[in-house]
N, C-alpha and C. Protein backbone atom coordinates (compact mmCIF):
# COMPACT_ATOMS: atom_id res chain seq x y z
N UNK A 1 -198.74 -43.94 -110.27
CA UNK A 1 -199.58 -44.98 -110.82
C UNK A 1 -198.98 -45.48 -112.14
N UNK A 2 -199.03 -46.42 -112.24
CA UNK A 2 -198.38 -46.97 -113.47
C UNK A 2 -199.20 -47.21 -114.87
N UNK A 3 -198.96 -46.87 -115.80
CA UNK A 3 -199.71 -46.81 -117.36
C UNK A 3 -200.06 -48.43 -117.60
N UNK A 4 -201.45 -48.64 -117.62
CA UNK A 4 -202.07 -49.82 -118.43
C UNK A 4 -201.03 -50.51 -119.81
N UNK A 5 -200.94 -50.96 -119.67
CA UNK A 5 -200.14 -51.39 -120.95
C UNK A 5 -200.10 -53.28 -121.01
N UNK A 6 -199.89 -53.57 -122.41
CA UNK A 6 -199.95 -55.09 -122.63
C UNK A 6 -199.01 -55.55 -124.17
N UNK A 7 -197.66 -55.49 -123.47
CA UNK A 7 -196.56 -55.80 -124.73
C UNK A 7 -197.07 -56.67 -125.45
N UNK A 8 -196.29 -56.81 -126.46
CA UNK A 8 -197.07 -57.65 -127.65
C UNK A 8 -195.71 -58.70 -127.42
N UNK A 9 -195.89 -60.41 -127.69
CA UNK A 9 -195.09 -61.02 -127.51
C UNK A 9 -193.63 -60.96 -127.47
N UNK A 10 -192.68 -61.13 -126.52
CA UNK A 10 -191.61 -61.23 -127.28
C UNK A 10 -190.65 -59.60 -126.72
N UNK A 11 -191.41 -58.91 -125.83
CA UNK A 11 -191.59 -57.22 -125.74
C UNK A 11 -190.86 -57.29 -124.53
N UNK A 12 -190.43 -58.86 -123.47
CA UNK A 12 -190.06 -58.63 -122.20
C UNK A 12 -188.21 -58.82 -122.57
N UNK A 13 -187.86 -58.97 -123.82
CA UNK A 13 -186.45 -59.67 -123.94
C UNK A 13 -185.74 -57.63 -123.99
N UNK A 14 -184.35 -58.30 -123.31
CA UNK A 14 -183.86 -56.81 -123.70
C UNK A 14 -183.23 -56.58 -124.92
N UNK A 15 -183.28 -55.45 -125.11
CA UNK A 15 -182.48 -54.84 -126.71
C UNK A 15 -181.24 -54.51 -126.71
N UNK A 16 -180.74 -55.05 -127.59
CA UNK A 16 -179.64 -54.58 -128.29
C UNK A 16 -179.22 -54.59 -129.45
N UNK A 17 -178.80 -52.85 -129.54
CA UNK A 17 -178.91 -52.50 -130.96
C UNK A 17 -177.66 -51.20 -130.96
N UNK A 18 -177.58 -51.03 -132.27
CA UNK A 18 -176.56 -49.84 -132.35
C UNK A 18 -177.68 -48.88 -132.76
N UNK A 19 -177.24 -47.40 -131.86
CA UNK A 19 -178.54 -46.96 -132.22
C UNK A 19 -177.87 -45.49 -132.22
N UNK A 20 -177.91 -44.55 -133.32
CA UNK A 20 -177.41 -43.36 -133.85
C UNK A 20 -178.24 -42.30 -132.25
N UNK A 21 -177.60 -41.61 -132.28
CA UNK A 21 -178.00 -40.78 -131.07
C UNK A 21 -177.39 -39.23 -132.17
N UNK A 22 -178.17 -38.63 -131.80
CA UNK A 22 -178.11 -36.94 -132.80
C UNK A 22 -177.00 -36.42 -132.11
N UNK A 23 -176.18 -35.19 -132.42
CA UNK A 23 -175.55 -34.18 -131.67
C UNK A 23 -175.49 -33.83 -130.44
N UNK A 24 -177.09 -33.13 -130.61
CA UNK A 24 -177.22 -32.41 -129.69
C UNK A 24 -177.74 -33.49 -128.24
N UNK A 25 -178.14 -34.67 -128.68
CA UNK A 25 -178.34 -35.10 -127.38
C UNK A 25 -177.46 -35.77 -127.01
N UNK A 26 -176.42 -36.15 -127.48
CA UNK A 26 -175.07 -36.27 -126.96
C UNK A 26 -174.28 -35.43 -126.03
N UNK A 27 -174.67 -33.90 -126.47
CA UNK A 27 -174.16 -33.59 -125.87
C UNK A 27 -174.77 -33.06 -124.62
N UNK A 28 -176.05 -33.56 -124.69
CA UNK A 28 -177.07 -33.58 -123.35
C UNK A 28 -176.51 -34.11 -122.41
N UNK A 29 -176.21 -35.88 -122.88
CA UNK A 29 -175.91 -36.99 -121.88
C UNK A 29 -174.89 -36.11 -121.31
N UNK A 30 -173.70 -35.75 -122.10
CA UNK A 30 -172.48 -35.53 -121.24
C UNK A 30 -172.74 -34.25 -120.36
N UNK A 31 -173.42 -33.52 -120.69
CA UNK A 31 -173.49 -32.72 -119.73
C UNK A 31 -173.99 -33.34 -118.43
N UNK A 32 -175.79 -34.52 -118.48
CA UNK A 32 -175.95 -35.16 -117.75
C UNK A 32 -174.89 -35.79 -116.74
N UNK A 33 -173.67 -36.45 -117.59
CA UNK A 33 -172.86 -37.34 -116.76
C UNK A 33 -171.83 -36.28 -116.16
N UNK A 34 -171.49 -35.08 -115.81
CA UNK A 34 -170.88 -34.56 -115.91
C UNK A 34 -171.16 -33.97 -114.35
N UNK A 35 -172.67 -33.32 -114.22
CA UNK A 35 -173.55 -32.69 -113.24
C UNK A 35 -174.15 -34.25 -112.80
N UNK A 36 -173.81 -35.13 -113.36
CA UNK A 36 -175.06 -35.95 -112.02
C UNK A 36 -173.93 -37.14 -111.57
N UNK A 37 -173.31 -37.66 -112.65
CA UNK A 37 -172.60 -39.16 -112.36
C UNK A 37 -171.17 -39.24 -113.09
N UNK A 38 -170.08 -38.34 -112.57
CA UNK A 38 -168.88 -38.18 -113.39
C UNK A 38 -169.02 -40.11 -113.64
N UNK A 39 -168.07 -40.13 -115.14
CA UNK A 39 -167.30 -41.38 -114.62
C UNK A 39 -168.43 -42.22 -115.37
N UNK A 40 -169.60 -42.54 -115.19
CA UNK A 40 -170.03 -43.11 -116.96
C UNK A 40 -170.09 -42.76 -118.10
N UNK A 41 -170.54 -44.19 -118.37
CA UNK A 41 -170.36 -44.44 -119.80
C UNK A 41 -171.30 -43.62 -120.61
N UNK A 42 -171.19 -42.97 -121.92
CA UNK A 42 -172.91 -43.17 -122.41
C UNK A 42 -173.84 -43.78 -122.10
N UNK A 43 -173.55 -44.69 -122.50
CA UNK A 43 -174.34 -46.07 -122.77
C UNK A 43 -175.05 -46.62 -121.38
N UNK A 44 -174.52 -46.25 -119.89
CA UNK A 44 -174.76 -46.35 -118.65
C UNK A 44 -175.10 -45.04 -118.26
N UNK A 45 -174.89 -43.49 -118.89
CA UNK A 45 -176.11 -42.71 -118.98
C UNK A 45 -177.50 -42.44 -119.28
N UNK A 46 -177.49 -43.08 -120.32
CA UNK A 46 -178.62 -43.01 -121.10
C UNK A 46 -179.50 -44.31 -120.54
N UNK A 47 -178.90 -45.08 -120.04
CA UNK A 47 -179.81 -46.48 -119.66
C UNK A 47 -180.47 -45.56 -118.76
N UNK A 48 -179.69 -44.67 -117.07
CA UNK A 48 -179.82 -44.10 -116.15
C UNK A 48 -181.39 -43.29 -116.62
N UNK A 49 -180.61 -42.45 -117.55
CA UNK A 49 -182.21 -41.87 -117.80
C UNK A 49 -183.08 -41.76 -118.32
N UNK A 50 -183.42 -43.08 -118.98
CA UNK A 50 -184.21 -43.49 -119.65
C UNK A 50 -185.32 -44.48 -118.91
N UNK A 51 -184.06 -44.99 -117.68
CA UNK A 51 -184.78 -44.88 -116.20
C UNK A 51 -185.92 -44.11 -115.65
N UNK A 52 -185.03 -43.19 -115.44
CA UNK A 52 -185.53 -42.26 -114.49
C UNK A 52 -186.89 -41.89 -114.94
N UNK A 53 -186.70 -41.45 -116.26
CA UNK A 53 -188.20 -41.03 -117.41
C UNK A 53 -189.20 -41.87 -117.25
N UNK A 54 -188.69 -43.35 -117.37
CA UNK A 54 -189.60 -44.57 -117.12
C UNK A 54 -190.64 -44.28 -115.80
N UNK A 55 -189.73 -43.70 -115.11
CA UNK A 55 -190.60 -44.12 -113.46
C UNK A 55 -191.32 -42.63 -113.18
N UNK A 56 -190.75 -41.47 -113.97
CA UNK A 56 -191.51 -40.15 -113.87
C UNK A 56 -192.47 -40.20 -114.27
N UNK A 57 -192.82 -40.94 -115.46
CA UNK A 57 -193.89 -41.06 -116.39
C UNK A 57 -194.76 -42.00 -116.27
N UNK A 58 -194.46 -43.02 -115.03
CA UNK A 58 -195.15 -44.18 -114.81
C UNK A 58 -195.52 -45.16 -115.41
N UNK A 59 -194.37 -45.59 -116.28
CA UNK A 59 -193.96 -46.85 -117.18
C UNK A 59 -193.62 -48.08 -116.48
N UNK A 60 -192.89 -47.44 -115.44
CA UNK A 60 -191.85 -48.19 -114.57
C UNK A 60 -192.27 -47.89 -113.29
N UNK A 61 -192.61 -49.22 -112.10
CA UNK A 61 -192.81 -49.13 -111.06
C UNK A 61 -191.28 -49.12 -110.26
N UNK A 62 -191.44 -47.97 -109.32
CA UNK A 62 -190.71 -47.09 -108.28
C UNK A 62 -190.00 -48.85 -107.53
N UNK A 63 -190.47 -50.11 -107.75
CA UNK A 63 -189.98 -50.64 -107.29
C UNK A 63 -189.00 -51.48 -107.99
N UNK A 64 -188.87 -51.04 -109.21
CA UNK A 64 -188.05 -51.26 -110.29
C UNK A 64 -187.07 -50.40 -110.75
N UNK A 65 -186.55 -49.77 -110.03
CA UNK A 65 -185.55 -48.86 -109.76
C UNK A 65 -184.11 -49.37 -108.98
N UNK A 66 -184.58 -50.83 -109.26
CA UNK A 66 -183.26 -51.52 -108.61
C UNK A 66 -181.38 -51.01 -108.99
N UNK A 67 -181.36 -50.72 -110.01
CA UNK A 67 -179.86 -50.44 -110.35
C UNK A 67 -179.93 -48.85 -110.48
N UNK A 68 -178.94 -48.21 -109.28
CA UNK A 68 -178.77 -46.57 -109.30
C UNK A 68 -177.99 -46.36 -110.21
N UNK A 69 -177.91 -44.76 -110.48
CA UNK A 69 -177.02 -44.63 -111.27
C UNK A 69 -175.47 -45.33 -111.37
N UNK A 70 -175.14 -44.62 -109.75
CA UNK A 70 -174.09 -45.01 -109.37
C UNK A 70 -173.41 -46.15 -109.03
N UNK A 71 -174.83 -47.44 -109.47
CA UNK A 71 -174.09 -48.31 -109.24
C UNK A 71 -173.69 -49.35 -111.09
N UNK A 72 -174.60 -48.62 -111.85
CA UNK A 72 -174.11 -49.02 -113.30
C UNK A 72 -172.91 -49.54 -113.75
N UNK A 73 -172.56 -50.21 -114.12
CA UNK A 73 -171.13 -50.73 -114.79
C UNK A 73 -171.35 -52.12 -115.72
N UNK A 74 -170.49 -52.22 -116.35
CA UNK A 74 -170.33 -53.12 -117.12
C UNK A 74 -170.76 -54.88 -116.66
N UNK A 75 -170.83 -55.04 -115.85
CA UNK A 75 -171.70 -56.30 -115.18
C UNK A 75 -172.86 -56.18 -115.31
N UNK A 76 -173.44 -55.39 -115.20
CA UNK A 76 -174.92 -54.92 -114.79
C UNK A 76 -175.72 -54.47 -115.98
N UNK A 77 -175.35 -53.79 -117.24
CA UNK A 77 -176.11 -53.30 -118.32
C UNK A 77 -176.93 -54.50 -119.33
N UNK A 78 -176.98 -55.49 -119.01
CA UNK A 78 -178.05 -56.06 -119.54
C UNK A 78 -179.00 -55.97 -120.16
């Protein structure tokens, strides 16, 4: 089921930003990319599971799961 929610204007554009990531969850992702998706990027890790969280948590409808991990790349990160 998906969470009630109502962005505040302006909330549907995507982000981009430089954004400090700590140590230790760095060295999360890579372990992530390592055991799940040799061969990305950070930056196409972290989109992946920030995904995934989205749709566990029911942020994100299951039908919005259009881009797999595996198919991430540099065309596509938008």
């Amino acid at each position: 089921m998906i969470k009630d929610y109502s962005p505040p204007p302006g909330a549907a554009e995507a982000i981009s930003s430089d954004l400090h990531v700590p140590p230790e969850l760095c060295e999360a992702l890579d372990r992530f990319i390592a055991e799940r998706e040799p061969g990305l990027t950070r930056k196409e890790a972290l989109l992946a599971v920030l995904r995934e969280w989205a749709i566990e948590h029911g942020y994100l409808p299951q039908s919005q799961q259009s881009i797999q991990p595996e198919d991430l790349n540099a065309s596509n990160d938008d």
